[in-house]
N, C-alpha and C. Protein backbone atom coordinates (compact mmCIF):
# COMPACT_ATOMS: atom_id res chain seq x y z
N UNK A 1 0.51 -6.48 -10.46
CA UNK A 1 0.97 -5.11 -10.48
C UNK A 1 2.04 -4.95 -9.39
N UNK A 2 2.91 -4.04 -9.77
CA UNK A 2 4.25 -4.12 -8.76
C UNK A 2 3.68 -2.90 -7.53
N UNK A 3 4.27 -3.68 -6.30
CA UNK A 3 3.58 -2.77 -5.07
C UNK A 3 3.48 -1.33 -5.00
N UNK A 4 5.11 -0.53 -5.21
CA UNK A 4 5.08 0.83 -5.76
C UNK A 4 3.95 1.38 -6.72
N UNK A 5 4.11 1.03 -7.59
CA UNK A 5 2.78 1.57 -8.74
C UNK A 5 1.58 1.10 -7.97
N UNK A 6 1.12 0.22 -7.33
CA UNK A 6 -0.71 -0.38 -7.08
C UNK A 6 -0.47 0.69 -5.75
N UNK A 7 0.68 1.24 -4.90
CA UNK A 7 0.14 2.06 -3.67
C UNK A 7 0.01 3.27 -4.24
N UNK A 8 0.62 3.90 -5.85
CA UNK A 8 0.40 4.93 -5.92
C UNK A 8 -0.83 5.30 -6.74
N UNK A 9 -1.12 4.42 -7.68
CA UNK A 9 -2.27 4.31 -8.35
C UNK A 9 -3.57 4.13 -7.35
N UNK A 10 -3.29 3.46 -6.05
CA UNK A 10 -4.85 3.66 -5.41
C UNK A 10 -4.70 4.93 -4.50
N UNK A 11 -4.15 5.50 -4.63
CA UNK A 11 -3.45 6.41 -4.14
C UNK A 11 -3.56 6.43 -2.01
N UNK A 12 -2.86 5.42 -2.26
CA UNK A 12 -2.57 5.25 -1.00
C UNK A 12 -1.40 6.10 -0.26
N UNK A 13 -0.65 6.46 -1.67
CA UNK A 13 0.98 7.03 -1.03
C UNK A 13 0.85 8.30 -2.70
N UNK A 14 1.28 9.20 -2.20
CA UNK A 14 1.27 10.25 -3.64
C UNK A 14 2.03 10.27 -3.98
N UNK A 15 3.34 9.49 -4.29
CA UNK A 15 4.27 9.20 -5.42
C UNK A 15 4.76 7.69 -5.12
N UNK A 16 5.02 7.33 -6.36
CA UNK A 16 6.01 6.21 -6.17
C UNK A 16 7.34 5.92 -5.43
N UNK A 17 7.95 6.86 -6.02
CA UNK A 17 9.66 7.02 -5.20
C UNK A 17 9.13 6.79 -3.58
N UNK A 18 8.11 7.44 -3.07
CA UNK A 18 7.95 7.43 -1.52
C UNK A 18 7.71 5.89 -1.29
N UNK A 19 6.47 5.33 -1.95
CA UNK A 19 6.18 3.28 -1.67
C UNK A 19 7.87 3.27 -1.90
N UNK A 20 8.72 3.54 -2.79
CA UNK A 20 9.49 2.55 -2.86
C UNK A 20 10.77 2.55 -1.89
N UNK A 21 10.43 3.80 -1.38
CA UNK A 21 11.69 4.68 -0.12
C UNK A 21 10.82 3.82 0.89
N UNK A 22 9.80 3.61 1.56
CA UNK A 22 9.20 2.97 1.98
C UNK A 22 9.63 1.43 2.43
N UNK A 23 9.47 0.66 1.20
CA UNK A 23 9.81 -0.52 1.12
C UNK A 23 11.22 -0.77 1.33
N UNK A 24 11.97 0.22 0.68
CA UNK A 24 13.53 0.31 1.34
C UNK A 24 13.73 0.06 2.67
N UNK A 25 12.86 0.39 3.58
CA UNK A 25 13.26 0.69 4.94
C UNK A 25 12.70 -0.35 5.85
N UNK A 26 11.91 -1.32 4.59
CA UNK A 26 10.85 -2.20 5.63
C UNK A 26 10.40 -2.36 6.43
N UNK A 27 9.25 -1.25 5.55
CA UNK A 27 8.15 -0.67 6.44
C UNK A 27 6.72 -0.77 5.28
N UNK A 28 7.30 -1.86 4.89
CA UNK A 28 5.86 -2.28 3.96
C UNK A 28 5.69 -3.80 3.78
N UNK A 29 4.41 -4.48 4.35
CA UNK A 29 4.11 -5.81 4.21
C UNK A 29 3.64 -6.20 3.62
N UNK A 30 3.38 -7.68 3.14
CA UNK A 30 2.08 -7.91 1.91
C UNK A 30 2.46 -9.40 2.45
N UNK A 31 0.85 -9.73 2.83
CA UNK A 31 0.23 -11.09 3.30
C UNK A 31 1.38 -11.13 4.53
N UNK A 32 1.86 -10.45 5.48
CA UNK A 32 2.65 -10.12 6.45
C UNK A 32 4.25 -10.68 6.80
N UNK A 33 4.31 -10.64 5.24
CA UNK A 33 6.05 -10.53 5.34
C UNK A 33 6.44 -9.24 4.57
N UNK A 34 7.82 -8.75 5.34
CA UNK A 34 8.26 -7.55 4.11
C UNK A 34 7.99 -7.66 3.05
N UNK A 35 7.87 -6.44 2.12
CA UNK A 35 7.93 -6.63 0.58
C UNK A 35 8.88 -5.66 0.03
N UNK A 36 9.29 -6.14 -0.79
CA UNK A 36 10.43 -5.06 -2.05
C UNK A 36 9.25 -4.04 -3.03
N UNK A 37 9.29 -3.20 -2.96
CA UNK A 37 8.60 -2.70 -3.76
C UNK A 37 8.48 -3.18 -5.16
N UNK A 38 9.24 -3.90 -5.52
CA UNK A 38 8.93 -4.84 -6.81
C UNK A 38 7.64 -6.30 -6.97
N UNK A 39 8.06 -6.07 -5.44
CA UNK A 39 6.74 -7.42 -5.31
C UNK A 39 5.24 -7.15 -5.81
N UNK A 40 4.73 -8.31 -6.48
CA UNK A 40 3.89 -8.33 -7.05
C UNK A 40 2.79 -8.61 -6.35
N UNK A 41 1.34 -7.73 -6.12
CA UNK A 41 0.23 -7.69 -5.39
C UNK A 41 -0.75 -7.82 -6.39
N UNK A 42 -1.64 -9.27 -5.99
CA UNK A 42 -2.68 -9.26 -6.83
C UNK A 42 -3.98 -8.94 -5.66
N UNK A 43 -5.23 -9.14 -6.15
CA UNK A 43 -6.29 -9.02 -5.33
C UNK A 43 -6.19 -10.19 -4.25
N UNK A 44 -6.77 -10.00 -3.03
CA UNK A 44 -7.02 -10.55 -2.28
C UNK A 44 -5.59 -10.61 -0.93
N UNK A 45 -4.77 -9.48 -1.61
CA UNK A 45 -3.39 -9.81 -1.01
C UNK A 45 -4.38 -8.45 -0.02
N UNK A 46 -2.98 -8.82 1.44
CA UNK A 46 -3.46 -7.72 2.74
C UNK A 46 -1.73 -7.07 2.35
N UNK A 47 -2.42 -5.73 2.72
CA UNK A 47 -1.12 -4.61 2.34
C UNK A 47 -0.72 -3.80 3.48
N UNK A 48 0.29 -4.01 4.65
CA UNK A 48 0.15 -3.01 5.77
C UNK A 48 1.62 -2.03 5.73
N UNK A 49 1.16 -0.72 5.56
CA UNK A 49 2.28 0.73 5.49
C UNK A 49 2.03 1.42 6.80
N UNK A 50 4.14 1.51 6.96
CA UNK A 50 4.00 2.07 8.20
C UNK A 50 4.09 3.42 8.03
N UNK A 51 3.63 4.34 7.99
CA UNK A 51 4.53 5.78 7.62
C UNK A 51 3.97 6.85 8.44
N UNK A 52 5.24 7.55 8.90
CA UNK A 52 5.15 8.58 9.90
C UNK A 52 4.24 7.98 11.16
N UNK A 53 3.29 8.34 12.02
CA UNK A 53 3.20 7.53 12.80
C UNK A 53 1.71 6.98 12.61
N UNK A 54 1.63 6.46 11.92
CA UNK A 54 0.27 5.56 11.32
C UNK A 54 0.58 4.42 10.61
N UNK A 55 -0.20 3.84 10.48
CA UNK A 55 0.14 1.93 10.00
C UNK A 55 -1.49 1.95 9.60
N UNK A 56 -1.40 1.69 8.21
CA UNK A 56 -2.32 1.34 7.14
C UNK A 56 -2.28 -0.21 6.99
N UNK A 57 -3.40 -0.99 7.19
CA UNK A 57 -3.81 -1.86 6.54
C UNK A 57 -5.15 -2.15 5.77
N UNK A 58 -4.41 -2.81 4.20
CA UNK A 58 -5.49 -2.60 3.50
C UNK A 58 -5.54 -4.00 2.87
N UNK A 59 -7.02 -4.32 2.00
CA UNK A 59 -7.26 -5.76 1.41
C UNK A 59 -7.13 -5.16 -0.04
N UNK A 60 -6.29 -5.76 -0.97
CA UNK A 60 -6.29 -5.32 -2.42
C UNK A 60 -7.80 -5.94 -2.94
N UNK A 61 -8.57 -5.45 -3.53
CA UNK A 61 -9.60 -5.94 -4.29
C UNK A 61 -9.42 -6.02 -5.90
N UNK A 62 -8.69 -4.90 -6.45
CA UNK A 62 -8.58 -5.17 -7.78
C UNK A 62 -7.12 -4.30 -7.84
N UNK A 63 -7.00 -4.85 -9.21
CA UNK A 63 -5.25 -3.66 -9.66
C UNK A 63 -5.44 -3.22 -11.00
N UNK A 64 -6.54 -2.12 -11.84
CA UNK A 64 -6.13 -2.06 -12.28
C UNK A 64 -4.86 -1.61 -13.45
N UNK A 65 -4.30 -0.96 -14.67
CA UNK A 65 -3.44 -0.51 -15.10
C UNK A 65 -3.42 0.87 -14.78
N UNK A 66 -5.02 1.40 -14.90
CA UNK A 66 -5.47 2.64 -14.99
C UNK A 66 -6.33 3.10 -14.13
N UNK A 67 -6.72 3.81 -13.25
CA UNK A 67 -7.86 4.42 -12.36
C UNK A 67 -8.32 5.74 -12.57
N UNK A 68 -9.13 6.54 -12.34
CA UNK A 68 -9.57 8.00 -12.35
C UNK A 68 -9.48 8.42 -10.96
N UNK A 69 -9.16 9.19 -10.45
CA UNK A 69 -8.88 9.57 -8.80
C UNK A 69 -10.72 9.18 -8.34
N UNK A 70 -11.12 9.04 -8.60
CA UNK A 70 -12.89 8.87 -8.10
C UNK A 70 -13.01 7.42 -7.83
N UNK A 71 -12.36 6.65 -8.61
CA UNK A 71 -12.29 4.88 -8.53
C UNK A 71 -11.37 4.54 -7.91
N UNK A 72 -10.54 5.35 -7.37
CA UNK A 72 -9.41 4.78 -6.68
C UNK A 72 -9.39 3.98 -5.10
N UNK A 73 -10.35 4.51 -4.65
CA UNK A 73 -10.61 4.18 -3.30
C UNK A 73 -11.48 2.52 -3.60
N UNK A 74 -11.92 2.55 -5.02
CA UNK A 74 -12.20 0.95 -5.32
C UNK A 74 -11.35 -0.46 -5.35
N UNK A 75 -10.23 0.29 -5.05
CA UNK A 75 -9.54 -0.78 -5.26
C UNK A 75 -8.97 -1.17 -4.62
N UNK A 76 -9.48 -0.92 -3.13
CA UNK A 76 -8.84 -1.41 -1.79
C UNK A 76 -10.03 -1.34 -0.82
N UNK A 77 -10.46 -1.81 0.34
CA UNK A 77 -10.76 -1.85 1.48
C UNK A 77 -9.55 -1.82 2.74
N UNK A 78 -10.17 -0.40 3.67
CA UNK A 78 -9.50 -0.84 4.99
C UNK A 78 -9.45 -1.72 5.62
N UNK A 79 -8.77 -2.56 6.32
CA UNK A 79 -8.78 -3.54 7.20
C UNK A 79 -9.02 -2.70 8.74
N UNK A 80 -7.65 -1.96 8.63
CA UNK A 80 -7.50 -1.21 10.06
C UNK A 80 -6.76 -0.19 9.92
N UNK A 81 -6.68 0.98 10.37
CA UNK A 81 -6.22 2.09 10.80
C UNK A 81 -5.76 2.76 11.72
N UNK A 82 -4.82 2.81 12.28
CA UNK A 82 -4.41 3.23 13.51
C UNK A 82 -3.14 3.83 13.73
N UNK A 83 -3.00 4.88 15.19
CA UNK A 83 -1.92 5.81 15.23
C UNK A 83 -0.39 5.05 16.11
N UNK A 84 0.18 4.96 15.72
CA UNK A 84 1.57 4.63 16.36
C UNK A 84 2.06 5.40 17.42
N UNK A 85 2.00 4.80 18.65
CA UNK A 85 2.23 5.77 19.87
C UNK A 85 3.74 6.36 19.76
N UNK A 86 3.67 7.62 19.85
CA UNK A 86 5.43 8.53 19.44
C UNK A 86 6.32 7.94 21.09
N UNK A 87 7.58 8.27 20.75
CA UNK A 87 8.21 7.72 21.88
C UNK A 87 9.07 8.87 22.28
């Protein structure tokens, strides 16, 4: 599944255009190199988003086509969570 769609489908990010404005700016990793928002994330990949001043890292567990907002949080585990000190 392409990174844009799997961050908006687990709803990690509430639209696509944003993962992919995101990835524009490289400020999105997978297995800890940049990624294009085209890049392809299967399970087991680590996903870390920097946005606004927080940095998400997450473990993909599954991708699939379709989710219900109730299953969505299934398809990832946190790794870590934390605030980005402002400057």
């Amino acid at each position: 599944m392409r990174l844009d769609k799997y961050l908006k489908t687990a709803r990690i990010l509430k639209r696509r255009t944003v993962a992919k404005e995101l990835a524009d700016q490289q400020r999105v990793y997978v297995n800890g190199r940049v990624a294009k928002a085209s890049t392809e994330v299967k399970p087991g990949d680590e996903v870390r988003v920097l946005f606004g001043y927080r940095e998400l890292t997450v473990r993909v567990l599954q991708t699939p086509k379709q989710v219900s907002k109730s299953d969505a949080a299934l398809m990832f585990e946190v790794i870590e969570e934390k605030k980005i000190p402002q400057v």
